[in-house]
PDB file of N, CA and C in Angstrom:
ATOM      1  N   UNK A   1     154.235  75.738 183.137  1.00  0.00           N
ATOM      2  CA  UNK A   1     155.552  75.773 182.556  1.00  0.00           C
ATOM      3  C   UNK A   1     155.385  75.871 181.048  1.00  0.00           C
ATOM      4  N   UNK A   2     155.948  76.770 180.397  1.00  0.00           N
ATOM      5  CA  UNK A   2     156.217  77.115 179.187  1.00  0.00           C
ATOM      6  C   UNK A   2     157.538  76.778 178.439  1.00  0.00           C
ATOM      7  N   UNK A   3     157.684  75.901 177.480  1.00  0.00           N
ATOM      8  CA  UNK A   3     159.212  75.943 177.071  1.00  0.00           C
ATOM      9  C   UNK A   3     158.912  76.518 175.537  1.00  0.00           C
ATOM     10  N   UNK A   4     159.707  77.841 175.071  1.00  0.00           N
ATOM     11  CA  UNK A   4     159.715  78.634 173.782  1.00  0.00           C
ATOM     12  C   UNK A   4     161.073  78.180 173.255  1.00  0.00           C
ATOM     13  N   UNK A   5     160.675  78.209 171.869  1.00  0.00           N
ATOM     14  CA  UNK A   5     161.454  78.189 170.522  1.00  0.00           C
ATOM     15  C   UNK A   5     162.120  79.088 170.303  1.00  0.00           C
ATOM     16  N   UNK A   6     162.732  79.903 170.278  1.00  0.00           N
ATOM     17  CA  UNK A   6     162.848  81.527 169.578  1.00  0.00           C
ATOM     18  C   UNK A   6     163.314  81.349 168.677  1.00  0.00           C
ATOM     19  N   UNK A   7     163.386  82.186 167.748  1.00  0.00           N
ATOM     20  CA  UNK A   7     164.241  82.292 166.408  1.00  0.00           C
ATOM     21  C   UNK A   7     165.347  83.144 166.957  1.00  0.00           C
ATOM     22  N   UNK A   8     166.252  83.010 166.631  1.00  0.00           N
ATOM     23  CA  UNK A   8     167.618  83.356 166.989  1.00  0.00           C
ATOM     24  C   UNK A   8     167.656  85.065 166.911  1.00  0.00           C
ATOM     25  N   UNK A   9     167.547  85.640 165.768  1.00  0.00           N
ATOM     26  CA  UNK A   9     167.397  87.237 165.928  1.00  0.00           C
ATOM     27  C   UNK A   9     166.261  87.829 166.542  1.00  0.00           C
ATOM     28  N   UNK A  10     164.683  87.618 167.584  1.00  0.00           N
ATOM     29  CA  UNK A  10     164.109  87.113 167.798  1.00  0.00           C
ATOM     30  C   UNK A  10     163.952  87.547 169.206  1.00  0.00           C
ATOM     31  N   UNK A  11     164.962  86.395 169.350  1.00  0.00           N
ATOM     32  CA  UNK A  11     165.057  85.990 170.963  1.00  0.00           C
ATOM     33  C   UNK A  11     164.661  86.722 172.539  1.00  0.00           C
ATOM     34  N   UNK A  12     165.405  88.406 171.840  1.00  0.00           N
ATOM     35  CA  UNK A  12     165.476  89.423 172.889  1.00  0.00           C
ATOM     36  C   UNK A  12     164.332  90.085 173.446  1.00  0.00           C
ATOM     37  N   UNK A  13     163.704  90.008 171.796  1.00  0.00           N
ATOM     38  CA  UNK A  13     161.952  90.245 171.620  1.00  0.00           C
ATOM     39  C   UNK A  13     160.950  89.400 172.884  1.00  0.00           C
ATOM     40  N   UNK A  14     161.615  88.267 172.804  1.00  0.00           N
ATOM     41  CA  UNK A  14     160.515  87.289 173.102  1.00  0.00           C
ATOM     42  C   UNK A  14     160.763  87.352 174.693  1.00  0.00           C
ATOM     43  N   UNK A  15     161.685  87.247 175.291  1.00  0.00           N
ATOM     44  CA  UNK A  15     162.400  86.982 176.230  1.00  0.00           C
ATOM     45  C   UNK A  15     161.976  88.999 177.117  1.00  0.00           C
ATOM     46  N   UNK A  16     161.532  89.378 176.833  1.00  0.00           N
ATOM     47  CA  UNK A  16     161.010  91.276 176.758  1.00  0.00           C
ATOM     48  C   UNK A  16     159.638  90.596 177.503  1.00  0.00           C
ATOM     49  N   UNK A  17     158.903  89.819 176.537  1.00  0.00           N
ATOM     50  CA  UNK A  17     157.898  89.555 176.384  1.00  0.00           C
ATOM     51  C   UNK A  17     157.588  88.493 177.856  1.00  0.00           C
ATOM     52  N   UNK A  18     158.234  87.291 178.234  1.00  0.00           N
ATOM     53  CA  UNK A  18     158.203  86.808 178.922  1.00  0.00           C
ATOM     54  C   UNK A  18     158.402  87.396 180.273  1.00  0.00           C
ATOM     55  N   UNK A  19     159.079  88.501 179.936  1.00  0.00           N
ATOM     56  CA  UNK A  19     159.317  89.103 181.693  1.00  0.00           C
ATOM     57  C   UNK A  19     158.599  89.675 181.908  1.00  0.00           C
ATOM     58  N   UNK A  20     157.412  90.809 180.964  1.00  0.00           N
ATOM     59  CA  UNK A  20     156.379  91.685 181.037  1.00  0.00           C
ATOM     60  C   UNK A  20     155.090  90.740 181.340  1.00  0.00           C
ATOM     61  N   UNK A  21     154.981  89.155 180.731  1.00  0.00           N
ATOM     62  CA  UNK A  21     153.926  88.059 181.525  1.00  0.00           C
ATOM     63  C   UNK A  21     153.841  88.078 182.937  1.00  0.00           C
ATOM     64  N   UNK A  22     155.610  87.626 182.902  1.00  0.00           N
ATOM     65  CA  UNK A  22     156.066  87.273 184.611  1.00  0.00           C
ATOM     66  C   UNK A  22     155.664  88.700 185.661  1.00  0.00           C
ATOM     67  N   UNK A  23     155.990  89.872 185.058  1.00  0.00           N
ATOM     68  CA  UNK A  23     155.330  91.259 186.240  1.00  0.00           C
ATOM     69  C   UNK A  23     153.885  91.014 185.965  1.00  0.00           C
ATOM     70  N   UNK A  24     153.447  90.613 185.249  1.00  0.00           N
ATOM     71  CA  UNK A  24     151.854  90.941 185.330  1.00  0.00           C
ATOM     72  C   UNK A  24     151.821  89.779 186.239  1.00  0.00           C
ATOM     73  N   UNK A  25     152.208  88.670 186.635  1.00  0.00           N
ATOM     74  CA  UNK A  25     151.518  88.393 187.964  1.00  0.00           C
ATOM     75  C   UNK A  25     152.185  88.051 188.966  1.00  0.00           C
ATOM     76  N   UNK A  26     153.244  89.510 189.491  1.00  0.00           N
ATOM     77  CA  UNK A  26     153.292  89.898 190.440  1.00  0.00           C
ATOM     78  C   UNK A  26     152.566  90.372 191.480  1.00  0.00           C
ATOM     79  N   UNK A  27     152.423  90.209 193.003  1.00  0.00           N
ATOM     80  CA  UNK A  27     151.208  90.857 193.395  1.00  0.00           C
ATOM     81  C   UNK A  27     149.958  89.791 193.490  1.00  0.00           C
ATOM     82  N   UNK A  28     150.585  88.932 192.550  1.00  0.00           N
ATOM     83  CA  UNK A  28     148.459  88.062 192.699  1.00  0.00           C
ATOM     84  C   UNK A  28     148.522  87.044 193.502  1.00  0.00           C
ATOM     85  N   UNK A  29     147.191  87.423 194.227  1.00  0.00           N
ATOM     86  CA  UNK A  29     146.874  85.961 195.343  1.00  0.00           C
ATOM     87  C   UNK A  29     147.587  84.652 194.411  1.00  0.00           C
ATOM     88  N   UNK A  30     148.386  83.896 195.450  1.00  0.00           N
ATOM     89  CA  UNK A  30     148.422  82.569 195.284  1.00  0.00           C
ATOM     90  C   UNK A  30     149.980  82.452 194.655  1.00  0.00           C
ATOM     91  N   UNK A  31     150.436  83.284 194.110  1.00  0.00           N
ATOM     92  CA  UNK A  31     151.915  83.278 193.325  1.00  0.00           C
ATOM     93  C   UNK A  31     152.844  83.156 194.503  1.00  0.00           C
ATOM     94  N   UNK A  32     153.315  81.935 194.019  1.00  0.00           N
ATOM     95  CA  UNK A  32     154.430  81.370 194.905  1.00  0.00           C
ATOM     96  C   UNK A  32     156.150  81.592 194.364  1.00  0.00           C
ATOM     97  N   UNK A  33     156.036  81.553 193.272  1.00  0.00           N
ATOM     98  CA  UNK A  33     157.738  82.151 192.221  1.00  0.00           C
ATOM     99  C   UNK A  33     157.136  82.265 190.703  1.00  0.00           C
ATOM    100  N   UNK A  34     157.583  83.034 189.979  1.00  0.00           N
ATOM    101  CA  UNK A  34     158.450  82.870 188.599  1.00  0.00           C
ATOM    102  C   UNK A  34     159.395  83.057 187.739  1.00  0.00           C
ATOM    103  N   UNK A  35     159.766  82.333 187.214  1.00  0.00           N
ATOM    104  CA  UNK A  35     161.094  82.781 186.481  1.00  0.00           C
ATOM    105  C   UNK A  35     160.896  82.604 185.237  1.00  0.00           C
ATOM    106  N   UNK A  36     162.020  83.411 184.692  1.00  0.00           N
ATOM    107  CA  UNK A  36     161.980  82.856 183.129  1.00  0.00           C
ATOM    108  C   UNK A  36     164.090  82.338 182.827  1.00  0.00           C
ATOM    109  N   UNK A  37     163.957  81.194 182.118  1.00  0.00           N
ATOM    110  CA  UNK A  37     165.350  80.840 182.160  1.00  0.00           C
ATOM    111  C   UNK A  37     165.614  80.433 180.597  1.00  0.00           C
ATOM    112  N   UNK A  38     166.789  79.923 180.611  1.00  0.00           N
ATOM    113  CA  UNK A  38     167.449  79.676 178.805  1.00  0.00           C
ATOM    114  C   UNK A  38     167.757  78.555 179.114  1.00  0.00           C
ATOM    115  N   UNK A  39     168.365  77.593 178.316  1.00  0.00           N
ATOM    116  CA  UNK A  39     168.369  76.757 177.549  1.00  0.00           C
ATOM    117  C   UNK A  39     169.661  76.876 176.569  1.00  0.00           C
ATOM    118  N   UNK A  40     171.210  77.426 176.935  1.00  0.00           N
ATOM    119  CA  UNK A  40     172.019  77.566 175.855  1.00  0.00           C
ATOM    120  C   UNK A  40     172.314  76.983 175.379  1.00  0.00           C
ATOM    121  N   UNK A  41     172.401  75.560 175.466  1.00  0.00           N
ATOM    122  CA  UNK A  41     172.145  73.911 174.611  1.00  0.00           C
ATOM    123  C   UNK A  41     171.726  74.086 173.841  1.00  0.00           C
ATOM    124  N   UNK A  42     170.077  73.973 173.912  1.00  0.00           N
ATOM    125  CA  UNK A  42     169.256  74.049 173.070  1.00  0.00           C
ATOM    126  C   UNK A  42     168.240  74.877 172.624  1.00  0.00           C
ATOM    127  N   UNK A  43     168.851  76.323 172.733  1.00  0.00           N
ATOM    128  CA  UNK A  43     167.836  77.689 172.420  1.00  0.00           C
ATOM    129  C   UNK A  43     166.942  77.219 172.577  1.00  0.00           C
ATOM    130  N   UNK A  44     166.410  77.285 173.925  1.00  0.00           N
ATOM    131  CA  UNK A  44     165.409  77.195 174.705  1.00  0.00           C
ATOM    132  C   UNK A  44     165.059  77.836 175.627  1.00  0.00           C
ATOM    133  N   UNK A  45     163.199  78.449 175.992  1.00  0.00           N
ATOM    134  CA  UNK A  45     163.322  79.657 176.926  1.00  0.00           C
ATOM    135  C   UNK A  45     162.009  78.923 177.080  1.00  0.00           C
ATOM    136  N   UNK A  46     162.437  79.165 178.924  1.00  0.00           N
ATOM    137  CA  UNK A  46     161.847  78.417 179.929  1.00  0.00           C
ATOM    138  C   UNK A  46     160.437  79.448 180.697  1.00  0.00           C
ATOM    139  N   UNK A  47     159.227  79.164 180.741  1.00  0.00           N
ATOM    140  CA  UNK A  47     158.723  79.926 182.275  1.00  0.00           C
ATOM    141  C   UNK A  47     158.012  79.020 182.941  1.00  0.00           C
ATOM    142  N   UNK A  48     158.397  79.147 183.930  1.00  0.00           N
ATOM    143  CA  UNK A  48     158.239  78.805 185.209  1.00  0.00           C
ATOM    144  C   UNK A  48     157.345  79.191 186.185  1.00  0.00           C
ATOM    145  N   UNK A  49     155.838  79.202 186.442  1.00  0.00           N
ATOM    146  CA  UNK A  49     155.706  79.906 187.582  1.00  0.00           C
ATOM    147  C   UNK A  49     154.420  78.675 188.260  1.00  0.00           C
ATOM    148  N   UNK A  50     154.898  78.678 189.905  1.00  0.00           N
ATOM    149  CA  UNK A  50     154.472  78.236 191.074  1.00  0.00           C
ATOM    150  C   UNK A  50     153.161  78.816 191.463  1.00  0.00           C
ATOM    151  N   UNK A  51     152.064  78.290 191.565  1.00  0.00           N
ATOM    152  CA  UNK A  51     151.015  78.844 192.322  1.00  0.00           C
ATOM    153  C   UNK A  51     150.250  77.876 193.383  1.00  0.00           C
ATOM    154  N   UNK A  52     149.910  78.623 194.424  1.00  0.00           N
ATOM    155  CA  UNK A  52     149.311  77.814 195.231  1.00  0.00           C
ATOM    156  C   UNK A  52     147.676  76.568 194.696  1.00  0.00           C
ATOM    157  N   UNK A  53     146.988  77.730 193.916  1.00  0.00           N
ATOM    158  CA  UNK A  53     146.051  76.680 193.487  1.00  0.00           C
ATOM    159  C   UNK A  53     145.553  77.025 192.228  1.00  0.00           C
ATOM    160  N   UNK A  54     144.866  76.435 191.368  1.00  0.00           N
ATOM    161  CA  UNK A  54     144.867  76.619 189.922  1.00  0.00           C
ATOM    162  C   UNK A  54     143.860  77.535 190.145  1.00  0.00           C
ATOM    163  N   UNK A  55     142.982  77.775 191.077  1.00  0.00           N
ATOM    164  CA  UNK A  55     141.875  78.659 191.086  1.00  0.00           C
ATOM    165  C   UNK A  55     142.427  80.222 190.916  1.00  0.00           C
ATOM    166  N   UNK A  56     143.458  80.409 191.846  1.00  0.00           N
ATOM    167  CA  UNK A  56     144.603  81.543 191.775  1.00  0.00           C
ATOM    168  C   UNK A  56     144.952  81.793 190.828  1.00  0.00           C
ATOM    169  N   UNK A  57     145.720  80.876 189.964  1.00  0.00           N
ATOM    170  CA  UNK A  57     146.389  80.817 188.565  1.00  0.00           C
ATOM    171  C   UNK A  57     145.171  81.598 187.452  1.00  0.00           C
ATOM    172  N   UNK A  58     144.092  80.501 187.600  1.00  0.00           N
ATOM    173  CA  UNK A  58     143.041  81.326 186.495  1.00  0.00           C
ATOM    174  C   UNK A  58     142.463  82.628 186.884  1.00  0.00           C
ATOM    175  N   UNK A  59     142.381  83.241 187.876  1.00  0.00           N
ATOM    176  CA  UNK A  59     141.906  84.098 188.412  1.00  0.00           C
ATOM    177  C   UNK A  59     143.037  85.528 187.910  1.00  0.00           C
ATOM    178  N   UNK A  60     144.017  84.901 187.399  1.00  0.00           N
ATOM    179  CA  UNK A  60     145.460  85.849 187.279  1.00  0.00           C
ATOM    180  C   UNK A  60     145.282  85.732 186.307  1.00  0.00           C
ATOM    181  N   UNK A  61     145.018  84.582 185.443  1.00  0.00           N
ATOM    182  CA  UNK A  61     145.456  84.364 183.586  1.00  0.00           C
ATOM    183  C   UNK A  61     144.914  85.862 182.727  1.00  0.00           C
ATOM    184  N   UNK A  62     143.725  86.422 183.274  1.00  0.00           N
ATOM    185  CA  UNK A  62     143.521  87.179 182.361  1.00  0.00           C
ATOM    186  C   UNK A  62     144.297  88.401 181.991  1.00  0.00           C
ATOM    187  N   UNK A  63     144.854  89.305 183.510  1.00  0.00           N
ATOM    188  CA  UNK A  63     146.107  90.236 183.662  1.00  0.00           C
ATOM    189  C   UNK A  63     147.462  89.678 182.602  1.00  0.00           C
ATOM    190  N   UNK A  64     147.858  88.276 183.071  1.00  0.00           N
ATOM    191  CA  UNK A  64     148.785  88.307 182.306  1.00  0.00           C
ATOM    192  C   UNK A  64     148.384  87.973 180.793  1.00  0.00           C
ATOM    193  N   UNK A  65     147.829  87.374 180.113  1.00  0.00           N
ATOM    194  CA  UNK A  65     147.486  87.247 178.647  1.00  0.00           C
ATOM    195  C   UNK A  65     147.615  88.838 178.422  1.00  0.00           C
ATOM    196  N   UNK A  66     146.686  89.644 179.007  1.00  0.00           N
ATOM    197  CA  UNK A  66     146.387  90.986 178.413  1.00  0.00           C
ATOM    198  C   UNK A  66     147.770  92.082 177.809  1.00  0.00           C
ATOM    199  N   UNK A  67     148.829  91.536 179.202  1.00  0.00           N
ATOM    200  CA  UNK A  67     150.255  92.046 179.303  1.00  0.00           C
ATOM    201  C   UNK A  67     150.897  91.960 177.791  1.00  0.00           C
ATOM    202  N   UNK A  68     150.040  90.292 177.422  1.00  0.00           N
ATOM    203  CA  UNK A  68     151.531  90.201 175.803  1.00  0.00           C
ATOM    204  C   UNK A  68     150.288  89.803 174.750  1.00  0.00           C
ATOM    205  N   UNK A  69     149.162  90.181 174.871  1.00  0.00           N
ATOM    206  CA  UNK A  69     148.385  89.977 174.140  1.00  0.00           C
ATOM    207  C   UNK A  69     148.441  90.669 172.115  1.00  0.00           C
ATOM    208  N   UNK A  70     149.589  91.926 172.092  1.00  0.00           N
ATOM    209  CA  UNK A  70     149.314  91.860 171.271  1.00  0.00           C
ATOM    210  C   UNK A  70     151.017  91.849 170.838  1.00  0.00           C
ATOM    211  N   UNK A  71     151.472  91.001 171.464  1.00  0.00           N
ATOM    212  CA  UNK A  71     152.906  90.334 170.202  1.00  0.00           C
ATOM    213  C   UNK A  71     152.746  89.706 169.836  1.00  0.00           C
ATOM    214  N   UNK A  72     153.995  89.458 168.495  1.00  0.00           N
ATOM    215  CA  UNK A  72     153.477  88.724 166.987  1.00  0.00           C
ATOM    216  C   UNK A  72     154.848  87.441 167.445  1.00  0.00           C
ATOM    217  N   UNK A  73     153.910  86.482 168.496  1.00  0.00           N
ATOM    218  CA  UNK A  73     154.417  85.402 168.568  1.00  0.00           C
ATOM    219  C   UNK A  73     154.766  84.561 167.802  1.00  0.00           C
ATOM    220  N   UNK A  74     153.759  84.378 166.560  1.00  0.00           N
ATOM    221  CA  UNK A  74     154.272  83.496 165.179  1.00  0.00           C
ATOM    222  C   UNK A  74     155.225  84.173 164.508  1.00  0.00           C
ATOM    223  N   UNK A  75     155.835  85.070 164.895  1.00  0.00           N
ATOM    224  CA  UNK A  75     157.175  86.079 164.395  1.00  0.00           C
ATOM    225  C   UNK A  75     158.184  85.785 165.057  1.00  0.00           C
ATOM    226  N   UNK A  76     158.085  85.680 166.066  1.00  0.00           N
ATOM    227  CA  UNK A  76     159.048  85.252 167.108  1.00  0.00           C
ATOM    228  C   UNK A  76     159.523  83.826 167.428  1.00  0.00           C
ATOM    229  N   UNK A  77     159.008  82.731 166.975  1.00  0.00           N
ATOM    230  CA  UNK A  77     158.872  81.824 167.628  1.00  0.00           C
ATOM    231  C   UNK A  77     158.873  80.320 166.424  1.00  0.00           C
ATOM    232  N   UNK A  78     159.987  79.166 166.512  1.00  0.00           N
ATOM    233  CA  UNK A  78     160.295  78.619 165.099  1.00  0.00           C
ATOM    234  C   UNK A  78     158.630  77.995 165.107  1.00  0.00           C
ATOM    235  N   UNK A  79     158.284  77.759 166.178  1.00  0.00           N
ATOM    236  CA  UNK A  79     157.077  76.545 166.423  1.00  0.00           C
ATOM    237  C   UNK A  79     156.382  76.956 167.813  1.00  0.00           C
ATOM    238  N   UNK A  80     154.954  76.561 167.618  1.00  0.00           N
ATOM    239  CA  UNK A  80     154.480  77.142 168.827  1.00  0.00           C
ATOM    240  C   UNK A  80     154.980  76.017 170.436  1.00  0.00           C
ATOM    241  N   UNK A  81     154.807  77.488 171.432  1.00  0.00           N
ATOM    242  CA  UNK A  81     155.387  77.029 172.357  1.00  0.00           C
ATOM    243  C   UNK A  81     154.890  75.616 173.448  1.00  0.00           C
ATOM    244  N   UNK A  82     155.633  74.863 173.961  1.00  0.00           N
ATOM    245  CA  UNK A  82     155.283  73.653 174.961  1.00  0.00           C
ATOM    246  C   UNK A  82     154.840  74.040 176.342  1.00  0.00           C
ATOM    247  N   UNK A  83     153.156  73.858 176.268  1.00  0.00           N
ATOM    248  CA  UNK A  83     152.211  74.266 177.405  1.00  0.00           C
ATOM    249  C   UNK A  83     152.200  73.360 178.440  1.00  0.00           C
ATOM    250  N   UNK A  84     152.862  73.504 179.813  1.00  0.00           N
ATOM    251  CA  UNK A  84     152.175  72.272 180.472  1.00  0.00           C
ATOM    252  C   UNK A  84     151.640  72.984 181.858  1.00  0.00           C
ATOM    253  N   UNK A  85     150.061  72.575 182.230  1.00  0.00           N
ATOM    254  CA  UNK A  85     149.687  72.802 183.114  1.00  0.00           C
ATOM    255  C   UNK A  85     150.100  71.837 184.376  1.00  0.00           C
ATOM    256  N   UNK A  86     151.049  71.412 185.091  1.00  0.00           N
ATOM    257  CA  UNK A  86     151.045  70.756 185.990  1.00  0.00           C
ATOM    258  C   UNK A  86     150.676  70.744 187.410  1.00  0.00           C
ATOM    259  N   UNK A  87     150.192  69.850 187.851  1.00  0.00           N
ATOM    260  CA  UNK A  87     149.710  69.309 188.976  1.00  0.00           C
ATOM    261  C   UNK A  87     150.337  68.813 190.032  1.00  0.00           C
ATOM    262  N   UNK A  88     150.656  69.050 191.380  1.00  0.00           N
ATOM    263  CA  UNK A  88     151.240  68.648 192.672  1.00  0.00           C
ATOM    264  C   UNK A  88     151.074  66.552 192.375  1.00  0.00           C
ATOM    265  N   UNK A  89     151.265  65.572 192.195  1.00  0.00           N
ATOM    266  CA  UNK A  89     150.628  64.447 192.444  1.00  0.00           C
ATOM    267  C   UNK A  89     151.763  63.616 193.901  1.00  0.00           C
TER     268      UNK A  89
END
């Protein structure tokens, strides 16, 4: 789960960007959902994605990094974004 900052003029950029992550791992062993959502409270942009096992997940990370590897996220973004790898417990 990812929660982004955007800068307000920005936003459309980033949110481009998040859906071109989300197709890159379409298709890959182990992907169970993703989404990307807002936050109109608090200009906030959400991703979301389900995988069966982290082995899956890393096995995918490199397709999707490559997808947005070269946007200018510190352009886009007030503060870098909130990473959380979570775990089934």
């Amino acid at each position: 789960m990812s929660i982004h900052f955007p800068k307000p003029e920005k936003e459309a950029l980033l949110i481009e960007s998040m859906h071109r992550f989300g197709k890159a791992m379409k298709g890959k062993k182990g992907l169970i959902m993703a989404h990307t959502a807002k936050d109109e409270d608090k200009n906030r942009l959400i991703g979301l994605a389900i995988w069966d096992s982290k082995e899956n997940w890393l096995a995918a990370r490199p397709t999707m990094i490559e997808a947005v590897k070269s946007d200018p996220f510190e352009e886009w973004e007030l503060k870098p974004p909130e990473v959380y790898h979570l775990t089934r417990i």
